[in-house]
C-alpha atoms as a PDB file:
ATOM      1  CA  UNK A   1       0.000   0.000   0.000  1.00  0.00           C
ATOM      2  CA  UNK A   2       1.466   3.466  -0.695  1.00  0.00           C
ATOM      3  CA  UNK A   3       2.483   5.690   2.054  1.00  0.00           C
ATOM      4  CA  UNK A   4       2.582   9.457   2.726  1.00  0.00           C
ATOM      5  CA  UNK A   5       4.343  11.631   4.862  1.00  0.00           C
ATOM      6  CA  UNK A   6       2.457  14.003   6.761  1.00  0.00           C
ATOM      7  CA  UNK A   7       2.831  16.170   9.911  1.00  0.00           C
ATOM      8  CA  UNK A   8       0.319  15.661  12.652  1.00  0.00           C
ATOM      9  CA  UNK A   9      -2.347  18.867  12.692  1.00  0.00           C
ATOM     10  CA  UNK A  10      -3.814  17.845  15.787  1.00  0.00           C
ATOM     11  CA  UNK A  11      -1.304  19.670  18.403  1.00  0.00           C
ATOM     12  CA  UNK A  12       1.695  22.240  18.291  1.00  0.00           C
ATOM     13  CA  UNK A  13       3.954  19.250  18.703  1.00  0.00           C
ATOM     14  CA  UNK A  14       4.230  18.673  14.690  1.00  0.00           C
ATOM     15  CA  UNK A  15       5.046  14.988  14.733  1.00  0.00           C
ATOM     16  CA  UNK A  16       6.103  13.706  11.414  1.00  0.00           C
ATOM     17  CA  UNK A  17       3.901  10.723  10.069  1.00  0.00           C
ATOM     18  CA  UNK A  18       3.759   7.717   7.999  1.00  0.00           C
ATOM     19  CA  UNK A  19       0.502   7.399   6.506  1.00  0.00           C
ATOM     20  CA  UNK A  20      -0.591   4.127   5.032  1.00  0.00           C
ATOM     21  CA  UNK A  21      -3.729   4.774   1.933  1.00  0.00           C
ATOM     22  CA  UNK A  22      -5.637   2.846   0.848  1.00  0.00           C
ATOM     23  CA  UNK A  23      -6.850   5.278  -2.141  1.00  0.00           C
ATOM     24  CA  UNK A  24      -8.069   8.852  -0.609  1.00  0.00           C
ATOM     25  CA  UNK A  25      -8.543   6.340   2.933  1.00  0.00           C
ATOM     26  CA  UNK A  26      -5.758   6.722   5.735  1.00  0.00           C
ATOM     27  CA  UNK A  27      -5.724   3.092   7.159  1.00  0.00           C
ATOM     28  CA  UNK A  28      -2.937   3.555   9.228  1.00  0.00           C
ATOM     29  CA  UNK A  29      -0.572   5.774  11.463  1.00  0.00           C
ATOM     30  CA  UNK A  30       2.546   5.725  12.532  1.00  0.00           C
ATOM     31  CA  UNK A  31       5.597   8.205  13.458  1.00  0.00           C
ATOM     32  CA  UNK A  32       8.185   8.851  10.561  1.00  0.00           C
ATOM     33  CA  UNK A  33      11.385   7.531  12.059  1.00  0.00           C
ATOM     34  CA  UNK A  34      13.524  10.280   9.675  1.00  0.00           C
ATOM     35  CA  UNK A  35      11.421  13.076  11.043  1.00  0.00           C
ATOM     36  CA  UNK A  36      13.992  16.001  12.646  1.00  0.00           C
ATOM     37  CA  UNK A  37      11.795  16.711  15.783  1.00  0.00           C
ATOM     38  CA  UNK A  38       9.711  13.999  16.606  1.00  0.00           C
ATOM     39  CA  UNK A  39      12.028  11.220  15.357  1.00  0.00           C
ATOM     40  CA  UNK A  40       9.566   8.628  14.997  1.00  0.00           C
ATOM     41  CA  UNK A  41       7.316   9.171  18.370  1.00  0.00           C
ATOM     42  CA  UNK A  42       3.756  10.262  17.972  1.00  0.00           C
ATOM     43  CA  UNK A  43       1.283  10.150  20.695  1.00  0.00           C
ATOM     44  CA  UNK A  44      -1.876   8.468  21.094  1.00  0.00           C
ATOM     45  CA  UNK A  45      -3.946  11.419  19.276  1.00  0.00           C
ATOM     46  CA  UNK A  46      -1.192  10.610  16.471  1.00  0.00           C
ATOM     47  CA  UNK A  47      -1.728   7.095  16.241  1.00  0.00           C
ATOM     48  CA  UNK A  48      -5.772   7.336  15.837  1.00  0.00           C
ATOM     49  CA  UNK A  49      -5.473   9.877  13.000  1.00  0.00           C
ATOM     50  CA  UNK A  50      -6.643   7.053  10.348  1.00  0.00           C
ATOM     51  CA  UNK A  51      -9.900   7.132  13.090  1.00  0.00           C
ATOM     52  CA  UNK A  52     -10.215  10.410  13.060  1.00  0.00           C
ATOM     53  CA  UNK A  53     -10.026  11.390   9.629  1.00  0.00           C
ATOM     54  CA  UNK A  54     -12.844   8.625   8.713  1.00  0.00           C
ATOM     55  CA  UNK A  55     -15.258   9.990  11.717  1.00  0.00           C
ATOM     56  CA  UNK A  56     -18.635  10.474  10.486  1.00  0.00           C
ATOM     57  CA  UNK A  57     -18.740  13.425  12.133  1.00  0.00           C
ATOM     58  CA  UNK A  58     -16.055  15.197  10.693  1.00  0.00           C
ATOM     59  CA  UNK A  59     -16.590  18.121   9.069  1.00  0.00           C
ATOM     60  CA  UNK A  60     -15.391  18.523   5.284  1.00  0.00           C
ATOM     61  CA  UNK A  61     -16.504  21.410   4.327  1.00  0.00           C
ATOM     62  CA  UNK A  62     -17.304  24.942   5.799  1.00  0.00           C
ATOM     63  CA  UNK A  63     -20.020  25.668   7.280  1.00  0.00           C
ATOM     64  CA  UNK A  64     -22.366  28.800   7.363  1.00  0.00           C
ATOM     65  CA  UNK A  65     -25.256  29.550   9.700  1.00  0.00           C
ATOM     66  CA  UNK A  66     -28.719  30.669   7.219  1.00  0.00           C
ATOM     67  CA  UNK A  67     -31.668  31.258   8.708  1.00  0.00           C
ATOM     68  CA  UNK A  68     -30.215  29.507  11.765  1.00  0.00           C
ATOM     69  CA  UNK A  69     -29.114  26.503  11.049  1.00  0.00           C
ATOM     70  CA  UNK A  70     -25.965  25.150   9.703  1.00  0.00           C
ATOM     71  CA  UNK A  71     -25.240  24.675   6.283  1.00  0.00           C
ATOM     72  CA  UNK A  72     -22.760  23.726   3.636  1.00  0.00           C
ATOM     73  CA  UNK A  73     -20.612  26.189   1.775  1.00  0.00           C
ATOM     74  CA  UNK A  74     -17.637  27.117  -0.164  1.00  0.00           C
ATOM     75  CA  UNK A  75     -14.528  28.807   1.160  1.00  0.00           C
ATOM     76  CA  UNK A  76     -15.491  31.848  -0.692  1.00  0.00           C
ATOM     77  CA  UNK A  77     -18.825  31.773   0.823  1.00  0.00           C
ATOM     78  CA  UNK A  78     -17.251  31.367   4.056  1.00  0.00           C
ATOM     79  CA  UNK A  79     -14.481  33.625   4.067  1.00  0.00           C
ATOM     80  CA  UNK A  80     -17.485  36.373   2.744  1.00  0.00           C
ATOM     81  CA  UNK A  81     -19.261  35.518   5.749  1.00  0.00           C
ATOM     82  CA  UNK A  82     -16.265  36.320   8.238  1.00  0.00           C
END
């Protein structure tokens, strides 16, 4: 399976990973042994990034609030309503 390197956006810590696809699916985590600051540790939030990033719940896209409730835009739509 091809791999990607990536650096963890879920803290200020900026652990390098190894991400394992599966097509557009991460399927697994791990730390990225060559990585200058991290050198191959991630933590736990690190290591359940393929979880995370298939969460139902995730968001995907923005969001705007019209006529109260919560709907799906573009960036430009977005950014136009900041």
């Amino acid at each position: 399976m091809p791999t990607a390197l990536r650096i963890c956006p879920l803290c200020e810590a900026t652990c390098g990973l190894t991400l394992t696809l599966d097509g557009s699916r991460v399927t697994g985590a791990r730390g990225d042994r060559d990585d200058v600051f991290s050198k191959g540790f991630i933590c736990p939030k690190g290591a359940s990034f393929p979880e995370i990033d298939a969460d139902p719940d995730r968001l995907r896209t923005p969001m705007v609030r019209k006529d109260g409730r919560l709907q799906e835009a573009t960036w430009a739509e977005a950014f136009d309503t900041i």
